[in-house]
Protein backbone atom coordinates (compact mmCIF):
# COMPACT_ATOMS: atom_id res chain seq x y z
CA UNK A 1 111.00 45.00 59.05
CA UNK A 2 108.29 46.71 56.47
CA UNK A 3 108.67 50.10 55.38
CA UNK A 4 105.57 52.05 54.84
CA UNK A 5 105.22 54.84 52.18
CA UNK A 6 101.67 56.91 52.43
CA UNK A 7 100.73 59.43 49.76
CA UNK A 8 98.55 61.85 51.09
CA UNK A 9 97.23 65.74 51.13
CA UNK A 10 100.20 68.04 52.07
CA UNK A 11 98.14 69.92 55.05
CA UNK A 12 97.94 66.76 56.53
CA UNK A 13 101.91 65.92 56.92
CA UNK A 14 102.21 67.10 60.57
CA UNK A 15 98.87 65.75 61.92
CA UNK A 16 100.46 62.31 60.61
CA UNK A 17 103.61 62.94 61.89
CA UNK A 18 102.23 63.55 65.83
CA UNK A 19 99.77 60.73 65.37
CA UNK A 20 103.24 58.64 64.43
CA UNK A 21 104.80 60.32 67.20
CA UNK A 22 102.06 59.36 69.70
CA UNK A 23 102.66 55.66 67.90
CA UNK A 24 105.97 55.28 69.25
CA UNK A 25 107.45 55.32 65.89
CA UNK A 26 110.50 57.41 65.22
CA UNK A 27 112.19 58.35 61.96
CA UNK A 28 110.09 59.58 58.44
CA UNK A 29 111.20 60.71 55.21
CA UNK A 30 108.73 63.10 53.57
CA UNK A 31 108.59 63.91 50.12
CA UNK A 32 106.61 66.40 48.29
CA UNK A 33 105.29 64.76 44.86
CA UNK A 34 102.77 65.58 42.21
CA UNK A 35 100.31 62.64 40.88
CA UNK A 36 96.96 61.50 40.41
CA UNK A 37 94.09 58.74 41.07
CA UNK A 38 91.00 57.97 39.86
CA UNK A 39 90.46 61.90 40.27
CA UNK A 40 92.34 62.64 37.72
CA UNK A 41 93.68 66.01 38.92
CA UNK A 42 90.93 69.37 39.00
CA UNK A 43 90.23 72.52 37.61
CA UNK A 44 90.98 75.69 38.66
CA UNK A 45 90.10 79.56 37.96
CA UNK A 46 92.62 82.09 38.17
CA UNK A 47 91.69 85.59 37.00
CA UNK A 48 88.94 84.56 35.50
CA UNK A 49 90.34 81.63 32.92
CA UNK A 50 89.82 78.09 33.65
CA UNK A 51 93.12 75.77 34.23
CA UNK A 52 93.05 72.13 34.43
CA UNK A 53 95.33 70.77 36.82
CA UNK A 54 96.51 67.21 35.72
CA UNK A 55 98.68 66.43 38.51
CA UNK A 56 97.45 66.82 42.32
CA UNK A 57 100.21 68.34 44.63
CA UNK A 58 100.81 65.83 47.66
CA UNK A 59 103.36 63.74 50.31
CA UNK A 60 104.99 61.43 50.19
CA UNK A 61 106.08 59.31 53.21
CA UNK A 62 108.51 56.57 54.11
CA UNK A 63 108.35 54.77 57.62
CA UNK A 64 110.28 51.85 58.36
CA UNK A 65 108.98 50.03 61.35
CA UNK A 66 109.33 46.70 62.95
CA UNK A 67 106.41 43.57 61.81
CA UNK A 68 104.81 43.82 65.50
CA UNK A 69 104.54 47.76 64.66
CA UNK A 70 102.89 47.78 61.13
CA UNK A 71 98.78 47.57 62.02
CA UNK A 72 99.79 50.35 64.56
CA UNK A 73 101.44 52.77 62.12
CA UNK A 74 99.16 52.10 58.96
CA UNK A 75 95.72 53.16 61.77
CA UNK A 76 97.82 55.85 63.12
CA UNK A 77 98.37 57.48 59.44
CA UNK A 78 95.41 56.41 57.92
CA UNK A 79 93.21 58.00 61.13
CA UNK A 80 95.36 61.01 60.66
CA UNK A 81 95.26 61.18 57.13
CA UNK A 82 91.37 60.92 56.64
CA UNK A 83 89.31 64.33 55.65
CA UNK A 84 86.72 61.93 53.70
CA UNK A 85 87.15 63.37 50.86
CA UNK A 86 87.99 62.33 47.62
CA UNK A 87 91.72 62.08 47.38
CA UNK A 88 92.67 60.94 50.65
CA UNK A 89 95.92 59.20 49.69
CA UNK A 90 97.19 55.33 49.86
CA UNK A 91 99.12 53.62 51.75
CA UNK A 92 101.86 50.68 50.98
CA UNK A 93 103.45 48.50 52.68
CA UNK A 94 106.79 46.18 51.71
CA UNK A 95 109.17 43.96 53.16
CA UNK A 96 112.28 45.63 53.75
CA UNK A 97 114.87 43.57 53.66
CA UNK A 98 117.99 44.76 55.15
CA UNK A 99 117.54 47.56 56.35
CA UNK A 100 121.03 49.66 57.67
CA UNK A 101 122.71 53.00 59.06
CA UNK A 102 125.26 54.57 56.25
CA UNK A 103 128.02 54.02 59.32
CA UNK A 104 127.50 50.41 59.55
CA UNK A 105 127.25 50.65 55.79
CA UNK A 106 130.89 52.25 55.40
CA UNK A 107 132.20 49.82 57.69
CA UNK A 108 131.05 47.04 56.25
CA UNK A 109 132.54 48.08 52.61
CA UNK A 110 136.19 47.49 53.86
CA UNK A 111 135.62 44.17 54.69
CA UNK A 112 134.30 42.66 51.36
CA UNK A 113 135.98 43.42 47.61
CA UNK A 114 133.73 45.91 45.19
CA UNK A 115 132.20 42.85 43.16
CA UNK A 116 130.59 41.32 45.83
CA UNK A 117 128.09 44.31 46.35
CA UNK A 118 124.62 44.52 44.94
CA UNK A 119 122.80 47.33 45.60
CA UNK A 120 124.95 48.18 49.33
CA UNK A 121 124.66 44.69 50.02
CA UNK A 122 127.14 41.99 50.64
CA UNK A 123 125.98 39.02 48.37
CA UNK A 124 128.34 36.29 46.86
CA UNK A 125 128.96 36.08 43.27
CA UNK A 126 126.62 33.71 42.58
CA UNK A 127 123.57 35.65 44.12
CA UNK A 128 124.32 38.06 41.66
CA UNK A 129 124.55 35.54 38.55
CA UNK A 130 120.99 34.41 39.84
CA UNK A 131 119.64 38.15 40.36
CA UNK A 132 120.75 39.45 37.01
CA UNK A 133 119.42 36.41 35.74
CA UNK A 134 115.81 37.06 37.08
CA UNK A 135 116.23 40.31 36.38
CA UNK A 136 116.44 41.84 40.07
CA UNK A 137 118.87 44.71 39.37
């Protein structure tokens, strides 16, 4: 499994979203965040006074899709997401470990003790001697 998170311009969330759709990829998280690139934000003029905006409004999204589905999701937003102008957005893509429903989650707590959780995850207590260690909190 990889999850996918794509910053990009905000008027281009739902033209993303059908091209996903049209994918075969379900599910997306959407965010709205403020950043910048090698842009380094704009200027504006409001009634007549000049503003300089450091930090570009945009979205932020989170797909998780299977490895066969990756090259097909990262065309879909990236053809989506193009105007060809500067400020486009990124995309990234990670491993995603274990990835799992909060009910499977919740059902899985009652079966192990508190201490042998790391992050939502059952691990034994020697994973998390060697993740503290290596400083993987």
């Amino acid at each position: 499994m990889k999850l996918i998170m794509a910053v990009l311009k905000p008027h281009k969330l739902d033209e993303v979203r059908e091209a996903l759709t049209a994918a075969g990829i379900v599910g997306l998280t959407a965010s709205e965040v403020k950043g910048f690139g090698r842009q380094r934000g704009h200027t504006e003029i409001y009634r007549g006074a000049e503003y300089t905006v450091s930090f570009v409004p945009k979205v932020k999204i989170e797909v998780v899709v299977t490895d066969e589905q990756v090259e097909q999701a990262v065309e879909a937003i990236s053809k989506a997401a193009h105007t060809g102008q500067i400020g486009d957005g990124k995309i990234f893509v990670y491993n995603c470990l274990s990835p799992r429903r909060t009910k499977v989650y919740e059902a899985r707590t009652r079966r192990y003790p508190r201490e042998h959780f790391l992050i939502g995850f059952p691990v034994k207590k020697r994973q998390v001697l060697q993740c503290c260690i290596y400083g993987f909190h």
